[in-house]
Protein backbone atom coordinates (compact mmCIF):
# COMPACT_ATOMS: atom_id res chain seq x y z
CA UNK A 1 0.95 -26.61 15.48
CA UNK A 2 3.52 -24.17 13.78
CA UNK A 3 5.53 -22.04 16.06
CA UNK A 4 7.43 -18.90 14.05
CA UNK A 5 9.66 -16.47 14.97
CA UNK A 6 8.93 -12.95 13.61
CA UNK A 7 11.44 -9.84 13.46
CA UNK A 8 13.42 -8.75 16.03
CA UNK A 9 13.37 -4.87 16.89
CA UNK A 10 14.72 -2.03 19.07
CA UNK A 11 11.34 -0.28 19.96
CA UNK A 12 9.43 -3.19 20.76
CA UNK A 13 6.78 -2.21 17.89
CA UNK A 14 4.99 -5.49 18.67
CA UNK A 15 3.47 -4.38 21.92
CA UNK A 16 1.51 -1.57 20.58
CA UNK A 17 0.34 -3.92 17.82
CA UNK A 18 -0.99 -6.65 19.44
CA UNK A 19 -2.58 -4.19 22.34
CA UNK A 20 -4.28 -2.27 19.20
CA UNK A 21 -5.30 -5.62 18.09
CA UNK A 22 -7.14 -5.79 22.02
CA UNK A 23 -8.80 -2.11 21.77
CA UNK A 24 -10.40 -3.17 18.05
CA UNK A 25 -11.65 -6.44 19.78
CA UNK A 26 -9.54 -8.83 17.64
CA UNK A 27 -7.52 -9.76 20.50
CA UNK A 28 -7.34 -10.90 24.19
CA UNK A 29 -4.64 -10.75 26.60
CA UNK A 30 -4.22 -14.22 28.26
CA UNK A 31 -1.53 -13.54 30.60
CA UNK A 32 1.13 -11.30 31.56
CA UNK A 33 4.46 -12.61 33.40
CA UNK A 34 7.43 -11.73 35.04
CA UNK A 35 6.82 -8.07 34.71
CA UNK A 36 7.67 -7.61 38.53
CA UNK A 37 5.43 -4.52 40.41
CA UNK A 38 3.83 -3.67 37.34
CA UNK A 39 1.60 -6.35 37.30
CA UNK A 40 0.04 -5.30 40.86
CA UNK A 41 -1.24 -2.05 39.28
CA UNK A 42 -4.52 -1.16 37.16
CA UNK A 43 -4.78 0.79 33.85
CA UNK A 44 -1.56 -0.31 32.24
CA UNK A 45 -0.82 0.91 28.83
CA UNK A 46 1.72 -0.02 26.09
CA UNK A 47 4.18 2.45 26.90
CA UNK A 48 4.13 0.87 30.55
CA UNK A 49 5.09 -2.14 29.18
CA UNK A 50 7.60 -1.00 26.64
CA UNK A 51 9.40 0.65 29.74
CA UNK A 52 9.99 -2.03 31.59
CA UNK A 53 11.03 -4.17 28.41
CA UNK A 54 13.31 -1.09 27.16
CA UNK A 55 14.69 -1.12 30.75
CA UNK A 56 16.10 -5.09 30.78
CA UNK A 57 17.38 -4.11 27.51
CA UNK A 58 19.76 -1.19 28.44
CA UNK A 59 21.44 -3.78 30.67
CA UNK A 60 22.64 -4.90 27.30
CA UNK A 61 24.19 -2.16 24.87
CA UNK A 62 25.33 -4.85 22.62
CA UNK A 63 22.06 -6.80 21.76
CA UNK A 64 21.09 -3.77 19.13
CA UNK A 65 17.55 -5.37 18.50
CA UNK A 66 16.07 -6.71 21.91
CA UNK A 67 12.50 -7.51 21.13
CA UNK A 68 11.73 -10.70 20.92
CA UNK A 69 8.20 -11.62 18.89
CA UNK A 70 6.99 -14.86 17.81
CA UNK A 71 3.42 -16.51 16.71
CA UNK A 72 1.42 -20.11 18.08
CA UNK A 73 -0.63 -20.78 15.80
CA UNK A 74 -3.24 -24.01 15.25
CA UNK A 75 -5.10 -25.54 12.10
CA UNK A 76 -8.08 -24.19 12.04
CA UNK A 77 -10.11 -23.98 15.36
CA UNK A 78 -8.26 -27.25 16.57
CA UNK A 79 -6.74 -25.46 19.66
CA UNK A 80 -8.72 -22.73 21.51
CA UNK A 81 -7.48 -19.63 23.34
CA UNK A 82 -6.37 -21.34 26.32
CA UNK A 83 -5.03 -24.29 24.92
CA UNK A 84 -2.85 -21.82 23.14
CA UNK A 85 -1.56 -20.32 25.91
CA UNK A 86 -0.91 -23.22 27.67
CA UNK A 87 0.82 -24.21 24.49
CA UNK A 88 2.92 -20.82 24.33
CA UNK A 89 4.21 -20.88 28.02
CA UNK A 90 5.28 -24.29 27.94
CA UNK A 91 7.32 -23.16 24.47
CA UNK A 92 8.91 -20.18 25.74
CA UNK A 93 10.13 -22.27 28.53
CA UNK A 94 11.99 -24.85 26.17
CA UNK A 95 13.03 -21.89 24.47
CA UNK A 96 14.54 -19.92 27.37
CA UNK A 97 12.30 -17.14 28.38
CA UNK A 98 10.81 -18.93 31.90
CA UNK A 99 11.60 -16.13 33.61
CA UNK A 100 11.65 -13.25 31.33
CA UNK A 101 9.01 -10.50 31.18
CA UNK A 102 6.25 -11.90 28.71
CA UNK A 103 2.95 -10.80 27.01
CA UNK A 104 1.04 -13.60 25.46
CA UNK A 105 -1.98 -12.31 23.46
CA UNK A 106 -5.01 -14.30 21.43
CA UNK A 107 -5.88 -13.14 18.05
CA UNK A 108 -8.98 -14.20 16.52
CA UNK A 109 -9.23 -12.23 13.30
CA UNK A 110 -7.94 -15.16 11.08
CA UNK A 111 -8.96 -18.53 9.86
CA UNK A 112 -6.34 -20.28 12.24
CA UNK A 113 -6.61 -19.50 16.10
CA UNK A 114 -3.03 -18.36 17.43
CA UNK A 115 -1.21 -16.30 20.28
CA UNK A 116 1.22 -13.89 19.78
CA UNK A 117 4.09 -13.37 22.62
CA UNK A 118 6.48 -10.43 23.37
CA UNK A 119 9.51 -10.47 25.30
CA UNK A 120 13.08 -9.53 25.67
CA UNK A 121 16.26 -10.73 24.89
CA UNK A 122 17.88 -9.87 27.72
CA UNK A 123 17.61 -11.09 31.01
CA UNK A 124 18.18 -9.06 34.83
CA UNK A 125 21.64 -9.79 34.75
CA UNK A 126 22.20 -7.82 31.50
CA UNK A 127 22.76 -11.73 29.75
CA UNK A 128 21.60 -12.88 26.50
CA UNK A 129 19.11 -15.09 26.23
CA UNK A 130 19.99 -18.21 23.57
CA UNK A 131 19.59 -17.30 20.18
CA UNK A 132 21.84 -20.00 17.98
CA UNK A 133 19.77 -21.86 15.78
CA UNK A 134 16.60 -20.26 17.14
CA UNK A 135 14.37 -21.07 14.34
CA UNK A 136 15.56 -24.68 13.86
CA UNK A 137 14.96 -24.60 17.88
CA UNK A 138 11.50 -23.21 17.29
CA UNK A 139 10.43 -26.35 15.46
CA UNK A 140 11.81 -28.75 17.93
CA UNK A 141 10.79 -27.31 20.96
CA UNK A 142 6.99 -27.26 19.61
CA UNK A 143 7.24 -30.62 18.73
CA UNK A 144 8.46 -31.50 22.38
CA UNK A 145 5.76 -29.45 23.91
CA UNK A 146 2.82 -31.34 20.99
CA UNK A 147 4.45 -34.53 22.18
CA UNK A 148 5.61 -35.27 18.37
CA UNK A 149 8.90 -37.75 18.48
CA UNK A 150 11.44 -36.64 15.51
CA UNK A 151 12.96 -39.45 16.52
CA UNK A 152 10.11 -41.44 15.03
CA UNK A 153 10.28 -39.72 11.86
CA UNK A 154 13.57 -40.76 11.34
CA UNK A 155 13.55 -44.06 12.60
CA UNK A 156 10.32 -44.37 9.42
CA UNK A 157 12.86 -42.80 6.78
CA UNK A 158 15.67 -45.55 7.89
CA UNK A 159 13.50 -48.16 7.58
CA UNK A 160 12.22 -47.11 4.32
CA UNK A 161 15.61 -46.27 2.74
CA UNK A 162 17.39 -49.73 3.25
CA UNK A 163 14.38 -50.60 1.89
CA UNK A 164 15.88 -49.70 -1.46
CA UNK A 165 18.63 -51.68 -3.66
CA UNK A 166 21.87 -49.76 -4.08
CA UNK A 167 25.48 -51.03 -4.89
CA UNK A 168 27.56 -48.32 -2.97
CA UNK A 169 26.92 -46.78 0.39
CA UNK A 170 27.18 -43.38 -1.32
CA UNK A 171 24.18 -44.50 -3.01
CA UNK A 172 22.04 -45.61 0.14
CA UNK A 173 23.24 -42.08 1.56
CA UNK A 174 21.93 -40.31 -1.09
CA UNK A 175 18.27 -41.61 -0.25
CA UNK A 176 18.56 -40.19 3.14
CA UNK A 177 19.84 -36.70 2.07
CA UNK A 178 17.46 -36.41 -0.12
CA UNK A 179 15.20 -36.06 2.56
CA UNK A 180 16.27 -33.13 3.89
CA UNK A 181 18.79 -35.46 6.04
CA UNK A 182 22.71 -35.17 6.46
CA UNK A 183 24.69 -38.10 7.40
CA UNK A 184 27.99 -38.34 8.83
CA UNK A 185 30.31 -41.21 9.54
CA UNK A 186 31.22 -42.40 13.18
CA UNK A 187 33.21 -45.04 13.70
CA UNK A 188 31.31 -47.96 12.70
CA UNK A 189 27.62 -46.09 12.58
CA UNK A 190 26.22 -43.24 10.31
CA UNK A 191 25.05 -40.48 11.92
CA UNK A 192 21.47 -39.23 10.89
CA UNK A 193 20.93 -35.64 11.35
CA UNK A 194 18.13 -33.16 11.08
CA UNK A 195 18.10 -29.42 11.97
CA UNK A 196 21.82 -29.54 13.22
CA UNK A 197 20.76 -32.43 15.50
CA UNK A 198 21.53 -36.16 15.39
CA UNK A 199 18.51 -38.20 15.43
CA UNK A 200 19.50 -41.51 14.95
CA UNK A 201 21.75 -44.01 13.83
CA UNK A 202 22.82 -47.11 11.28
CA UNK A 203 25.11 -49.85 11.82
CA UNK A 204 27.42 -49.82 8.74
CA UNK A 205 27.35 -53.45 9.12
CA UNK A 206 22.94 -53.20 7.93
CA UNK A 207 24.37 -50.95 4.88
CA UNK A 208 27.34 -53.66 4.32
CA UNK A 209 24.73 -56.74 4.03
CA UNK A 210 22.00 -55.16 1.81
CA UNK A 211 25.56 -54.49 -0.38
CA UNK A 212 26.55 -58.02 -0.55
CA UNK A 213 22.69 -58.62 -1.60
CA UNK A 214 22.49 -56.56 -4.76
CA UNK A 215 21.30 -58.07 -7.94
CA UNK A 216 20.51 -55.25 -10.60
CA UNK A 217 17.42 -55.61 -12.10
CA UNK A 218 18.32 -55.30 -15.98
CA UNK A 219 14.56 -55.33 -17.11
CA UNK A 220 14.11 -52.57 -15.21
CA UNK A 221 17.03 -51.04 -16.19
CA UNK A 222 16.17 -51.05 -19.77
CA UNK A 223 12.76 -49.15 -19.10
CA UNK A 224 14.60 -46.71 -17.32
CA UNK A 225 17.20 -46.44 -20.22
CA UNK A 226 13.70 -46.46 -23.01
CA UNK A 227 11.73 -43.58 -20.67
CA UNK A 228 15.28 -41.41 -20.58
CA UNK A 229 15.58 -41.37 -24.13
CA UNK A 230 11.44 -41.21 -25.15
CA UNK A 231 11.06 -37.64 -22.36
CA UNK A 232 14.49 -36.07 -23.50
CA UNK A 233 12.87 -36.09 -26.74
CA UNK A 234 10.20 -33.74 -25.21
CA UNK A 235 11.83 -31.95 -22.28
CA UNK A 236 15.04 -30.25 -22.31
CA UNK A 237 18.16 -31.73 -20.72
CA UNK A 238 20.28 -28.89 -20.54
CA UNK A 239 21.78 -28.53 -16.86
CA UNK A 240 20.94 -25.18 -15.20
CA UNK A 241 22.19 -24.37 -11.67
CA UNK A 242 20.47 -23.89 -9.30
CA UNK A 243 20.46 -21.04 -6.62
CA UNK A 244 19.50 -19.74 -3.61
CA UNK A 245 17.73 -16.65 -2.36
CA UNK A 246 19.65 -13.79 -0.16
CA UNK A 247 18.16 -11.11 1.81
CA UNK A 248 17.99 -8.25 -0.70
CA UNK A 249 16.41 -10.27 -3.65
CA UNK A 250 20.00 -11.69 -4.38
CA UNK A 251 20.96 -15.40 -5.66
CA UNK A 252 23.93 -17.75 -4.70
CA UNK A 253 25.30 -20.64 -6.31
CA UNK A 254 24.70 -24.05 -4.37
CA UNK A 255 26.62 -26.09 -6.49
CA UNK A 256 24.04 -28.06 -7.83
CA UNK A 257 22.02 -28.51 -10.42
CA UNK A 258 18.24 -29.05 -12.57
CA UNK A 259 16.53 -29.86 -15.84
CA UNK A 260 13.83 -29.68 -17.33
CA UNK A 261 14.15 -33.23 -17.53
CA UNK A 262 14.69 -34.25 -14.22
CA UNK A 263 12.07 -31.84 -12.65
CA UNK A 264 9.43 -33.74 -15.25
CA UNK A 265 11.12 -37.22 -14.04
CA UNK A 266 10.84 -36.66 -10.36
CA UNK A 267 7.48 -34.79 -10.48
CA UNK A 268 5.51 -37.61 -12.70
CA UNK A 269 8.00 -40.83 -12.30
CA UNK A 270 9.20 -40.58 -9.22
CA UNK A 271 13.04 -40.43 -11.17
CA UNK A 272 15.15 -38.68 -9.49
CA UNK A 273 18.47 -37.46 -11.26
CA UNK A 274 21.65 -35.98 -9.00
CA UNK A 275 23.87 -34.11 -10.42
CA UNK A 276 27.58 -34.48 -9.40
CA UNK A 277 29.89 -31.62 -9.99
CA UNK A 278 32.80 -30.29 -8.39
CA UNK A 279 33.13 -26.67 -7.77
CA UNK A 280 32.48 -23.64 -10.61
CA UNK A 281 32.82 -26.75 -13.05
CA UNK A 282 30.49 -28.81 -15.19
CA UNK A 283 29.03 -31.83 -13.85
CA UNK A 284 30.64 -34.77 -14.82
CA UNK A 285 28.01 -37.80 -14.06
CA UNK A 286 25.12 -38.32 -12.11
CA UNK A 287 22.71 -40.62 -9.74
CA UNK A 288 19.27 -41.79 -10.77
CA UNK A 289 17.46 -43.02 -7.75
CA UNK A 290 14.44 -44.38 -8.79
CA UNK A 291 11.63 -44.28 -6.30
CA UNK A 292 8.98 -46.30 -7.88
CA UNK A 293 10.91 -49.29 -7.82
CA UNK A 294 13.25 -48.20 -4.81
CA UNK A 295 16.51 -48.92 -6.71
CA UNK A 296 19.84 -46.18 -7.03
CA UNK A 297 21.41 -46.44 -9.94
CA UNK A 298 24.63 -44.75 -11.29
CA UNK A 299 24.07 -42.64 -14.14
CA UNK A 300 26.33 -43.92 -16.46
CA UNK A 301 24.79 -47.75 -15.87
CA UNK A 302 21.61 -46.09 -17.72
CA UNK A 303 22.56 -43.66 -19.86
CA UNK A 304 25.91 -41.45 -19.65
CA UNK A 305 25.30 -38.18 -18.76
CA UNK A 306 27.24 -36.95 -21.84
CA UNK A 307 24.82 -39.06 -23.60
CA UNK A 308 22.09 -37.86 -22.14
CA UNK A 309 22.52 -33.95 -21.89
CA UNK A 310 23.31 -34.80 -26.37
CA UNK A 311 20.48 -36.40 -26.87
CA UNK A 312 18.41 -33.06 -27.75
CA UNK A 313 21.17 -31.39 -29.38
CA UNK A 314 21.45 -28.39 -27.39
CA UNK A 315 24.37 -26.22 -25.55
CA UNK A 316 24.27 -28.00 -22.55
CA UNK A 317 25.98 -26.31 -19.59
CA UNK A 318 25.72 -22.98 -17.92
CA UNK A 319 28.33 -22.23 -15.99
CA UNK A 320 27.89 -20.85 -12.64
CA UNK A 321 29.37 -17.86 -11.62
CA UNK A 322 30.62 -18.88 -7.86
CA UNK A 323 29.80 -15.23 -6.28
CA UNK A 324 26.61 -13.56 -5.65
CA UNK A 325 24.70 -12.15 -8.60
CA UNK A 326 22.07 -9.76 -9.06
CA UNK A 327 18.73 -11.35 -9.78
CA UNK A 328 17.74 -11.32 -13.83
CA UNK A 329 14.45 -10.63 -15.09
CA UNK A 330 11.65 -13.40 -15.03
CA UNK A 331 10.49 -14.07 -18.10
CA UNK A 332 8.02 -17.00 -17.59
CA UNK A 333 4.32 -16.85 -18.69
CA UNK A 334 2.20 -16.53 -15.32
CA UNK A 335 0.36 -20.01 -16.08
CA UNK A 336 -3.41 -20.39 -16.15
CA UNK A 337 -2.73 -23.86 -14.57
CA UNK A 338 -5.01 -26.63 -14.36
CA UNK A 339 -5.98 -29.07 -11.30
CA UNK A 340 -2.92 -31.70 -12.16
CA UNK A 341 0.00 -28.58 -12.48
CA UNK A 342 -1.25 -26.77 -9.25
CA UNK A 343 -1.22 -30.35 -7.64
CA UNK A 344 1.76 -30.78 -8.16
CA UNK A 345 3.48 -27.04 -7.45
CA UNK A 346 1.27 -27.16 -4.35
CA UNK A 347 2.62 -29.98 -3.22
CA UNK A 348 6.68 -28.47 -3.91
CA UNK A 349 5.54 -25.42 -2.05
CA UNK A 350 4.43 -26.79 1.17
CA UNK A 351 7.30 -29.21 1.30
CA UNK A 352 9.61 -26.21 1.14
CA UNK A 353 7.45 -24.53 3.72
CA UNK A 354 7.01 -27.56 6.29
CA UNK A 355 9.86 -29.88 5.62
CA UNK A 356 13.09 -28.15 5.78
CA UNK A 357 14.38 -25.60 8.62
CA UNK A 358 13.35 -22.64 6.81
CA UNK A 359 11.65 -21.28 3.08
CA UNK A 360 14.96 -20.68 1.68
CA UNK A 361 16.56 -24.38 1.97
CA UNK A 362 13.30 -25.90 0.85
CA UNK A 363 12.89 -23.89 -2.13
CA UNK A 364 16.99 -24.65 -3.09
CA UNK A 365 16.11 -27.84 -2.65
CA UNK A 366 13.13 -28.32 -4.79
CA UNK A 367 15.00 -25.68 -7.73
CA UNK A 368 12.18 -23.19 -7.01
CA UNK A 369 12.50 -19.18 -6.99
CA UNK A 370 9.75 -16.86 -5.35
CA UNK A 371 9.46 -13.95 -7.52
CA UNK A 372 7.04 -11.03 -8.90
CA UNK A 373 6.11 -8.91 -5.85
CA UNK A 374 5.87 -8.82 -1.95
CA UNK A 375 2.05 -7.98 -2.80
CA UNK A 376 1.96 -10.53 -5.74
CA UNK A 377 4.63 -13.88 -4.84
CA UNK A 378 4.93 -15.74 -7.80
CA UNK A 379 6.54 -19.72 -7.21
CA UNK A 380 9.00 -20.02 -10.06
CA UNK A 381 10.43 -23.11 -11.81
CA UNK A 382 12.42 -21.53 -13.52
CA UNK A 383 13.85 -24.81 -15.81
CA UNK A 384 10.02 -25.37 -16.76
CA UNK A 385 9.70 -21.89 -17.67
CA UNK A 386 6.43 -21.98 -15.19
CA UNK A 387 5.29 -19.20 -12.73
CA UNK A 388 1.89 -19.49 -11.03
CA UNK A 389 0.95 -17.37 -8.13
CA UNK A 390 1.49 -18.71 -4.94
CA UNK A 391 -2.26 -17.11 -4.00
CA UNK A 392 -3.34 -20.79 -6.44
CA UNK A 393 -1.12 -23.03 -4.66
CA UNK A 394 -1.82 -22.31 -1.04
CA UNK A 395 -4.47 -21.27 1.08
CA UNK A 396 -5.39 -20.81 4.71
CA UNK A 397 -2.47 -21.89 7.45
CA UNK A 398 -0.27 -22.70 4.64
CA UNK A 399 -0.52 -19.16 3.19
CA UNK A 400 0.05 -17.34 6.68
CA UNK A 401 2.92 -19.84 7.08
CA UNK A 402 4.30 -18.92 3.67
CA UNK A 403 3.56 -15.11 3.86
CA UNK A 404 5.62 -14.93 8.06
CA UNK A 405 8.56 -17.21 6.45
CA UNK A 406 8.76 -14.99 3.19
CA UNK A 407 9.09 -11.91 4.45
CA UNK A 408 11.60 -13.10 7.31
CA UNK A 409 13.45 -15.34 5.70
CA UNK A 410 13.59 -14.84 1.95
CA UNK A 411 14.14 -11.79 0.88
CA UNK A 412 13.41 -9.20 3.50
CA UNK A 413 15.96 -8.83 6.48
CA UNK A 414 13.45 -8.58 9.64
CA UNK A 415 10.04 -7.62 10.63
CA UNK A 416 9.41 -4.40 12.42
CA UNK A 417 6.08 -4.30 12.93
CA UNK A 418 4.43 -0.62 13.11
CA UNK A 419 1.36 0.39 14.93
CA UNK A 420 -0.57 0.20 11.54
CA UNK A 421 0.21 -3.46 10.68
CA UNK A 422 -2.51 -5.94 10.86
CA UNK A 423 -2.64 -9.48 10.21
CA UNK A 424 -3.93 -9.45 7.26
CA UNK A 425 -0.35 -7.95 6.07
CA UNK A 426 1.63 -10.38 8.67
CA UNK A 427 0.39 -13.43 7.20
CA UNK A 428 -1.17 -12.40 3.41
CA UNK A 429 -4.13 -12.32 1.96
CA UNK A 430 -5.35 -13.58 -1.69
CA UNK A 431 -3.88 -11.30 -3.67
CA UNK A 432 -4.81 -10.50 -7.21
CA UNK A 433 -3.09 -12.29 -10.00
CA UNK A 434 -0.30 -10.65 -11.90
CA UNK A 435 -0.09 -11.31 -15.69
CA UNK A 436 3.86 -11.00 -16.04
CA UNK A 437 6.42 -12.16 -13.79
CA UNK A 438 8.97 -9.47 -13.06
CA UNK A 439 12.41 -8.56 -11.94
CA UNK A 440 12.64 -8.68 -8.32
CA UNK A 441 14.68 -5.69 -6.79
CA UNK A 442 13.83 -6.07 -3.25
């Protein structure tokens, strides 16, 4: 179940879209609340609504875009109309609209069943409803109202990261964040948290004794130093930094950094090389944490990284410019990819999409770009040189996930739905395939 929100507005667009959706029969109104004496009289149209909406949020001059519009939606057939709106009032609850004036309407005109809701952002007393970290709130308060534990999940990535050998508790941190986690030190715990929220803790004293038991593993430690040296002979090392996407079609620095290299090593070896740098300068060493035999390693105990970024002869730096910069033109070949390649760029994608609190982080996180067009998304490696379009790489609820977070998140500032949006434009459509990445200039 995949709750999103969708753009706020001043005209409270979203009414007359999802009642048009009603009058072409590709939607059903399930329930109308809080809407005071209007809802004791017959023959209500949009406007009626919109009045009463537009009313709650004149008590308000500062709260410039009042509507507030999100989207329910289910894999598949899985959840029927009024499971969904079960589903939807028991969300808006968690998420502070109980009482507010609410439309919740079924749309059946896509593969996945899903409600849209309308409301306001302001309540009778001319208040503001909650809004700080509403989309990170979004996920959690669905997963309270499915019954899924988060707690759970991160109990499961604990348990699986002292799993691993490491020698410093930098190291065993590093496992954790690399999960989309940040930890922070408390006294004598670490603090695990996930979408600005602790979920758990470690003793220091379980990260102290799997210290005292390390033993490195110098067989392995000699494949590791044999596959560096036999892949930088056929991927390039040089260190590229990576970005991440602004409203506008701008990038920012983040600080860290990809390779060729490493996206090859982590993709097909489960290697995965961190890059330490401190700001606007070169990195100076790195982390290989190496998955398939659940050992961290420091760089320099394999190969040094000067070593390493030599070994195919090339300039090897790039060095970021700290402020924001204008997007450059994509020059990567659209690939005609095969089974293995979409696989695996299938696989980045809907990680970015499902496990991080929005599009943007995921894709900094993986070292992907979204480029080409609104119409025609292209995903982007850019230190491969790769773009496929993201029409190949997802389908179904992924690609309506993908086409709501893309256009709200990424690159486009907010949603204002007009009366001649469908969605088929809300949440894409296969698209046809472009033959040349381009600039983007949104």
């Amino acid at each position: 179940m995949i709750a999103r929100i969708l753009g706020k507005s001043s005209l409270f667009g979203a009414v007359n879209y999802n009642t048009e959706k009603m009058d072409q029969g590709k939607g059903e109104l399930m329930l109308v609340a809080n809407f005071g004496p209007l809802q004791g009289l017959d023959h209500l149209k949009p406007e009626d609504y919109k009045a009463y909406l537009t009313a709650l949020a004149a008590l308000n001059k500062d709260v410039a875009e009042p509507q507030f519009h999100a989207t329910i939606s289910a894999e598949g057939k899985s959840h029927d109309k009024q499971a969904l709106t079960g589903i939807a009032v028991a969300w808006l609850a968690e998420m502070g609209y109980a009482d507010q004036p609410y439309l919740i309407v079924f749309h059946n005109d896509t593969d996945n069943n899903h409600v849209h809701v309308v409301s306001v952002r302001v309540d009778c007393n001319g208040d503001t409803i909650k809004d700080s970290y509403e989309h990170s709130r979004s996920v959690r308060n669905i997963n309270k109202v499915m019954g899924m534990d988060e707690k759970h999940g991160s109990k499961a990535a604990i348990e699986k990261a002292l799993s691993y050998d490491f020698s410093t508790k930098a190291q065993f941190m590093m496992i954790l964040e690399s999960q989309g986690y940040v930890l922070r030190e408390a006294g004598q715990v670490l603090e695990v948290i996930k979408f600005g929220k602790k979920q758990d803790e470690i003793q220091l004293a379980q990260v102290a004794e799997k210290l005292k038991a390390y033993l490195p593993d110098t067989g392995r430690q000699a494949q590791l130093k044999a596959i560096l040296h036999k892949y930088a002979a056929i991927y390039d090392t040089e260190l590229k930094p990576l970005t991440t996407p602004l409203p506008g079609g701008f990038n920012k620095a983040t600080g860290r950094y990809t390779s060729e290299l490493s996206a090859y090593l982590k993709a097909k070896m489960g290697i995965q090389l961190q890059f330490h740098a401190g700001e606007g300068k070169a990195p100076y060493g790195y982390t290989l944490i190496d998955h398939a035999a659940k050992t961290v390693w420091k760089g320099g105990e394999i190969i040094p990284l000067k070593e390493l970024l030599a070994l195919n002869g090339r300039e090897t730096f790039t060095k970021q410019e700290p402020e924001v910069q204008n997007p450059v033109a994509v020059e990567a070949e659209v690939q005609e990819a095969g089974p293995e390649t979409t696989d695996y760029y299938s696989a980045l994608l809907k990680a970015a999409l499902h496990n991080y609190p929005d599009l943007g982080q995921g894709l900094q996180h993986q070292g992907l770009e979204i480029g080409g067009t609104e119409e025609d998304p292209l995903l982007i490696d850019p230190p491969a040189n790769t773009a496929i379009p993201v029409g190949q790489l997802l389908s179904g609820n992924d690609l309506d996930d993908f086409r709501e977070q893309y256009h709200h998140h990424v690159y486009v500032p907010g949603i204002h739905i007009a009366d001649d949006v469908d969605d088929q434009q809300i949440h894409g459509m296969r698209r046809r395939r472009q033959k040349k990445a381009r600039t983007n200039t949104r």
